[in-house]
N, C-alpha and C. Protein backbone atom coordinates (compact mmCIF):
# COMPACT_ATOMS: atom_id res chain seq x y z
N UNK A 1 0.82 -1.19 0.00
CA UNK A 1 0.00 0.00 0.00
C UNK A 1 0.87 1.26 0.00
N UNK A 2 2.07 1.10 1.10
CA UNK A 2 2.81 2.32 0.84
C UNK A 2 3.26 3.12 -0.35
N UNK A 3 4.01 1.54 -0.85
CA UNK A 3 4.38 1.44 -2.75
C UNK A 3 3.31 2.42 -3.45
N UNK A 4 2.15 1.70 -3.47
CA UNK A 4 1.14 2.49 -4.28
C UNK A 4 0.72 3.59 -4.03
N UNK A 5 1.65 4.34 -2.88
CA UNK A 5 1.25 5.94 -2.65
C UNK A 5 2.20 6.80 -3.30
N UNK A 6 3.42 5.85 -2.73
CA UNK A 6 4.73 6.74 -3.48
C UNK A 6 4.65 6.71 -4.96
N UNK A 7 4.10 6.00 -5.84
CA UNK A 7 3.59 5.79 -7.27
C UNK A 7 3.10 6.64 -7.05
N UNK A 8 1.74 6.70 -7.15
CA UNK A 8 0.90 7.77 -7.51
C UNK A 8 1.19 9.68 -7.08
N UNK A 9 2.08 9.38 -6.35
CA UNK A 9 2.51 10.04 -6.07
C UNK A 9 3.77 11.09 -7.34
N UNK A 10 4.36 9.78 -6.86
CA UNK A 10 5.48 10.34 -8.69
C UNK A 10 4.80 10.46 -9.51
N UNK A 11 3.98 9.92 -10.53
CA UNK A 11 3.08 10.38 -11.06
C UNK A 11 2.14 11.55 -11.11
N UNK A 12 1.79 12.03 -10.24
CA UNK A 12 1.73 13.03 -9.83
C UNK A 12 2.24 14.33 -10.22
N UNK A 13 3.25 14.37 -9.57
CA UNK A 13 4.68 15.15 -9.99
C UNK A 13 5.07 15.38 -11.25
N UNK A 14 5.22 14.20 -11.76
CA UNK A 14 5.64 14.03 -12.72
C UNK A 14 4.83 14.60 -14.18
N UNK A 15 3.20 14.03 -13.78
CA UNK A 15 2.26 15.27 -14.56
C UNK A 15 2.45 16.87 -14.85
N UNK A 16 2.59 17.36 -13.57
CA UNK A 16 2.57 18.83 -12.88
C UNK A 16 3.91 19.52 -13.48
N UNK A 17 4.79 18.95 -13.91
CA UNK A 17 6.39 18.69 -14.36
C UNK A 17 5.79 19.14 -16.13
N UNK A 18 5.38 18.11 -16.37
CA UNK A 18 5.11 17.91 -18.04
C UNK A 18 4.20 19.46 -18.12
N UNK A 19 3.31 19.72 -17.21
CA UNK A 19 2.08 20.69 -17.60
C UNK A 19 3.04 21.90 -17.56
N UNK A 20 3.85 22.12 -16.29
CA UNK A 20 4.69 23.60 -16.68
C UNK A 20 5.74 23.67 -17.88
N UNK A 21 6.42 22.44 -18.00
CA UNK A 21 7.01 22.34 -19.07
C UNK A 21 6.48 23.30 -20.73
N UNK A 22 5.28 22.77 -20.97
CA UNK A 22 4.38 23.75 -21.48
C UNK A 22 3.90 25.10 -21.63
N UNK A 23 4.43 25.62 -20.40
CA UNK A 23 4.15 26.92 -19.99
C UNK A 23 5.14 27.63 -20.01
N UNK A 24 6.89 27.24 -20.74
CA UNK A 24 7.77 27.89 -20.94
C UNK A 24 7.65 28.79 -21.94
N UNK A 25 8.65 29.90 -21.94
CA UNK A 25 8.31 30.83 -23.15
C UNK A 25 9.02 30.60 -23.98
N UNK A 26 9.19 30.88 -25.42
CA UNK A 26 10.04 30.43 -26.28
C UNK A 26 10.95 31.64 -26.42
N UNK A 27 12.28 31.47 -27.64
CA UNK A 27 12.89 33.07 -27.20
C UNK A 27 12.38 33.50 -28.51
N UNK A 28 11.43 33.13 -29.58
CA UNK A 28 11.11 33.35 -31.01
C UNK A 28 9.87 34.52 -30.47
N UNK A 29 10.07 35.78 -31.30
CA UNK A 29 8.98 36.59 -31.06
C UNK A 29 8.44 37.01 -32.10
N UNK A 30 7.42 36.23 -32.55
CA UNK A 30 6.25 36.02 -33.46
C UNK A 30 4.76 36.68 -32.86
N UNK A 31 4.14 37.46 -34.06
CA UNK A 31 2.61 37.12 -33.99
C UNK A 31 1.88 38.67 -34.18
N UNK A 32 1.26 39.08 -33.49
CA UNK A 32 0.69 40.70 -34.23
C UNK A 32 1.60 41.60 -34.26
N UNK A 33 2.47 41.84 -32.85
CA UNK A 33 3.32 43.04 -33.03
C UNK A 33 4.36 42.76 -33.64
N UNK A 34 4.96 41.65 -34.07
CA UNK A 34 5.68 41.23 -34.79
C UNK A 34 5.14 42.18 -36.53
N UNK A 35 4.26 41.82 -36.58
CA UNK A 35 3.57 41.73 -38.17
C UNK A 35 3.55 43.66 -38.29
N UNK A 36 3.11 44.40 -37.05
CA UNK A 36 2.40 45.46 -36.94
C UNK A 36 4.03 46.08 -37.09
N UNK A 37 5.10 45.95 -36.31
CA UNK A 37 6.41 46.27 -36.38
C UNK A 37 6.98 46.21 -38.50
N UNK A 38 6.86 45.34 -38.84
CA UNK A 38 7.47 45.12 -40.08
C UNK A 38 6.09 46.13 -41.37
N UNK A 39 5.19 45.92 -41.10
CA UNK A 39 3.96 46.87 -41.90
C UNK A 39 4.66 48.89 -41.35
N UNK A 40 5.04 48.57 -40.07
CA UNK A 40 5.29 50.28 -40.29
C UNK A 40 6.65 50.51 -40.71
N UNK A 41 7.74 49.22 -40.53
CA UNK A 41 9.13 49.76 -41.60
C UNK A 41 8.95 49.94 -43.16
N UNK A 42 7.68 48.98 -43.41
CA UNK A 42 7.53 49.36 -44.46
C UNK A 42 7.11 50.05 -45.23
N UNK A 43 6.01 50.79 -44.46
CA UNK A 43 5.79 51.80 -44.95
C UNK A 43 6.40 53.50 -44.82
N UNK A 44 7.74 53.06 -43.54
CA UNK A 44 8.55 54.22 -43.50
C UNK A 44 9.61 54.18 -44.61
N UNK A 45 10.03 53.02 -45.40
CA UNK A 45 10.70 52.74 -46.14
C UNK A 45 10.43 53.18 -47.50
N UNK A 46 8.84 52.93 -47.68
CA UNK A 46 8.17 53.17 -48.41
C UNK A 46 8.33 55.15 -48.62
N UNK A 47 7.92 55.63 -47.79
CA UNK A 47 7.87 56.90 -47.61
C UNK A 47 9.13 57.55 -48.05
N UNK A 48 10.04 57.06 -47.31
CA UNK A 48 11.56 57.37 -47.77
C UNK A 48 11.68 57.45 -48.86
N UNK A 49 11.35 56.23 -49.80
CA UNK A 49 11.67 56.07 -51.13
C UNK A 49 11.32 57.33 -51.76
N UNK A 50 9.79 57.60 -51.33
CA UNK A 50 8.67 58.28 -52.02
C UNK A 50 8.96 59.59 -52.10
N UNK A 51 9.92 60.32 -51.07
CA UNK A 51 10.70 61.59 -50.71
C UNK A 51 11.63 61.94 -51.16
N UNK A 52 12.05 60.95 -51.98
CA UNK A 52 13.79 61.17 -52.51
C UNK A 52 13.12 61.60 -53.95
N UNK A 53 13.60 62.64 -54.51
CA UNK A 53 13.48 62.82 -55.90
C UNK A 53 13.49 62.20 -56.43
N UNK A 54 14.68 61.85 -56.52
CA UNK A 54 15.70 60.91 -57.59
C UNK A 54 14.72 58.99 -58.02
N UNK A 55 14.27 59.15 -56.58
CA UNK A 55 14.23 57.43 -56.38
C UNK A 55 12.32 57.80 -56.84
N UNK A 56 11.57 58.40 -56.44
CA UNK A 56 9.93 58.74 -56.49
C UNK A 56 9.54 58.48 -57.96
N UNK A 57 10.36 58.42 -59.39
CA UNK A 57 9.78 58.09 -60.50
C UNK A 57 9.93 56.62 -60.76
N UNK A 58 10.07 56.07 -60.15
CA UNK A 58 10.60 54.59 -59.78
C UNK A 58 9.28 53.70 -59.51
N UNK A 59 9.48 52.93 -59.82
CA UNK A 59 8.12 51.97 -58.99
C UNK A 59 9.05 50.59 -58.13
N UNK A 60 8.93 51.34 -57.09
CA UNK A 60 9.81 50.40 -56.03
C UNK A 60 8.82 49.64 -55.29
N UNK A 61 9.15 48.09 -55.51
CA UNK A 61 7.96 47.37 -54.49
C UNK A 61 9.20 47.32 -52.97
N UNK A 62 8.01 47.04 -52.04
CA UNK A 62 9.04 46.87 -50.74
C UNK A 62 8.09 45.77 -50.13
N UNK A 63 9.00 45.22 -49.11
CA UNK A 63 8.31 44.18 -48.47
C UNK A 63 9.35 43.73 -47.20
N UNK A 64 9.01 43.50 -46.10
CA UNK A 64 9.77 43.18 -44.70
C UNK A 64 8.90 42.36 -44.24
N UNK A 65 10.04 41.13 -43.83
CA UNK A 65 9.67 40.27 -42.65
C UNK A 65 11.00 40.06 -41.52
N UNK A 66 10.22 40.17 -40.72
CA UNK A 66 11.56 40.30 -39.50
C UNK A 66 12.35 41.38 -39.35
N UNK A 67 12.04 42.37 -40.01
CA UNK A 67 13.29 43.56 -40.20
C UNK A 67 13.56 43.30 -41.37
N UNK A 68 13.88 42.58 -42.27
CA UNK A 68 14.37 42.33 -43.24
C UNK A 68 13.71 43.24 -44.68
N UNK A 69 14.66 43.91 -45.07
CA UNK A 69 13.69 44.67 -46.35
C UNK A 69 14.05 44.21 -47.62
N UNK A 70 13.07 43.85 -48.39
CA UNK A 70 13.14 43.23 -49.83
C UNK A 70 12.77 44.34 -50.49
N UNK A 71 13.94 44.86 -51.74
CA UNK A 71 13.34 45.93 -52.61
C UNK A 71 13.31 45.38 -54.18
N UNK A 72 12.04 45.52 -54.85
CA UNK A 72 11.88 44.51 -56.25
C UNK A 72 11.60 45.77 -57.19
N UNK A 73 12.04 45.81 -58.19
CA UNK A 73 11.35 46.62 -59.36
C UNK A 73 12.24 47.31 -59.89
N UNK A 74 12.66 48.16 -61.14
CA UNK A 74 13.25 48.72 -61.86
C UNK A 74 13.60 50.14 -61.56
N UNK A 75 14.95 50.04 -61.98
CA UNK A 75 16.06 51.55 -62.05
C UNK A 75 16.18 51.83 -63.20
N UNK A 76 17.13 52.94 -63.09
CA UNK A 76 17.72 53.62 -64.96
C UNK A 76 19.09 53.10 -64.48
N UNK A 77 19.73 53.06 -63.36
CA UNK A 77 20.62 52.93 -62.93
C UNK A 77 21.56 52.41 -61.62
N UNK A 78 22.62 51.96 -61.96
CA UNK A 78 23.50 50.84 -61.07
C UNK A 78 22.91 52.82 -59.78
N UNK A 79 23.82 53.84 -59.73
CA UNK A 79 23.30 54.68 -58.75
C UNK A 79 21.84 54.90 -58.18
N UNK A 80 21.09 54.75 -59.16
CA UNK A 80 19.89 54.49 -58.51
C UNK A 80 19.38 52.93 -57.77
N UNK A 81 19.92 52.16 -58.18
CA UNK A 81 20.08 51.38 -57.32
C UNK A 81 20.58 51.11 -55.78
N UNK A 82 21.93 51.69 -55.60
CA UNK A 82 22.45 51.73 -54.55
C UNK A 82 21.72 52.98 -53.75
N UNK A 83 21.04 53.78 -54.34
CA UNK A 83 20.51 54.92 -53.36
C UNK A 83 19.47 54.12 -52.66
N UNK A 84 18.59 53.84 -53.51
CA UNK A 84 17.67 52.87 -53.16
C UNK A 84 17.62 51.63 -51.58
N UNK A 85 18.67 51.08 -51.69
CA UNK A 85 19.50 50.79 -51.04
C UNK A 85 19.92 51.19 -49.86
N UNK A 86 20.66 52.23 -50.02
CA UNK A 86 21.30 53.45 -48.64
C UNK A 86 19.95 53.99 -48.02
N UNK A 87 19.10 54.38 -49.06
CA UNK A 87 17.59 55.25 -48.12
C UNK A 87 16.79 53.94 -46.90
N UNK A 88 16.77 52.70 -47.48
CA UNK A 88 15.94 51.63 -47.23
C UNK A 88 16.88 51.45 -45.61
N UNK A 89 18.10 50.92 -45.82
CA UNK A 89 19.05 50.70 -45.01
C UNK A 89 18.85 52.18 -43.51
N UNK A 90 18.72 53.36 -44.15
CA UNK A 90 18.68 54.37 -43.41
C UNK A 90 17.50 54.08 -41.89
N UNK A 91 16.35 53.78 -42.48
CA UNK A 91 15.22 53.74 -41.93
C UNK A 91 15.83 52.73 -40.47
N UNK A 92 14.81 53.31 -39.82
CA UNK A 92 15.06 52.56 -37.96
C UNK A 92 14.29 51.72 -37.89
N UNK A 93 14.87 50.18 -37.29
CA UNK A 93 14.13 49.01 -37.28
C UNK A 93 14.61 47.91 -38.27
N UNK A 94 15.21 48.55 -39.72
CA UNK A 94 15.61 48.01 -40.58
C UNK A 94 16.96 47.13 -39.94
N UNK A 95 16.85 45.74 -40.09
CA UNK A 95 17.88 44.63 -39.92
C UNK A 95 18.90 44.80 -41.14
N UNK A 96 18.43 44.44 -42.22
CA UNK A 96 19.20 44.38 -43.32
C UNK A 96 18.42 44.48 -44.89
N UNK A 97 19.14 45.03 -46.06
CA UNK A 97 18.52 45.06 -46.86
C UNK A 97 18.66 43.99 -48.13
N UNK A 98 17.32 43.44 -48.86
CA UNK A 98 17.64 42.44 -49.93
C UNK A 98 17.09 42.96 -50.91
N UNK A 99 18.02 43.63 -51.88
CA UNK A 99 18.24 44.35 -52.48
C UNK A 99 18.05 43.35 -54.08
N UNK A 100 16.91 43.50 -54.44
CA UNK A 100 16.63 42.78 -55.69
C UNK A 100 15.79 43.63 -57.23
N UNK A 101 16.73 45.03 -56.86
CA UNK A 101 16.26 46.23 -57.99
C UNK A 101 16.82 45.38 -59.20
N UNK A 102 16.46 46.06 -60.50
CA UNK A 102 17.21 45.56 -61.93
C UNK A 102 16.88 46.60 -62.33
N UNK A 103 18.73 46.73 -63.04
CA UNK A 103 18.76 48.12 -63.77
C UNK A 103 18.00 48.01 -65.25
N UNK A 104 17.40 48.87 -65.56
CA UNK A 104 16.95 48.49 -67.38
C UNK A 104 17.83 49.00 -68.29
């Protein structure tokens, strides 16, 4: 009988163990403000673009996940490219830029 207390017992425990286990946090930070964070680099990025003379006759797509800025669409030029580039990079929040302009 004792046996079968100290069992149920560990068992027990051992449940209560598994259930907090569950209740750890992860270190990955995903989910609205995640999403809400990368929608306003992009649209400060966006803005940037949109302010620069040089770069505003351009049709620059942009797109961020994680910080990460993806720039797609056509230049006249290798310099307009790299401005493109330097403005995107400028912006706060920005991790890094992936830089996928083509010159025509």
């Amino acid at each position: 009988m004792l046996k079968m207390k100290l069992i149920v017992k560990l068992m027990v425990c051992l449940a209560v163990m598994v259930a907090f286990m569950g209740c750890a946090s992860t270190d990955k930070r995903s989910g609205t403000g995640e999403y809400i964070d990368d929608t306003v680099i992009t649209a400060k990025v966006k803005s940037a673009i949109f302010s620069d003379p040089d770069l505003k006759v351009f049709q620059i797509n942009v797109e961020t996940f994680k910080g990460v800025v993806q720039l797609s669409g056509f230049v006249d030029s290798a310099r307009d490219l790299k401005k493109a580039e330097d403005v995107a990079r400028a912006v706060e929040g920005v991790v890094s830029v992936k830089n996928d302009l083509i010159v025509r």
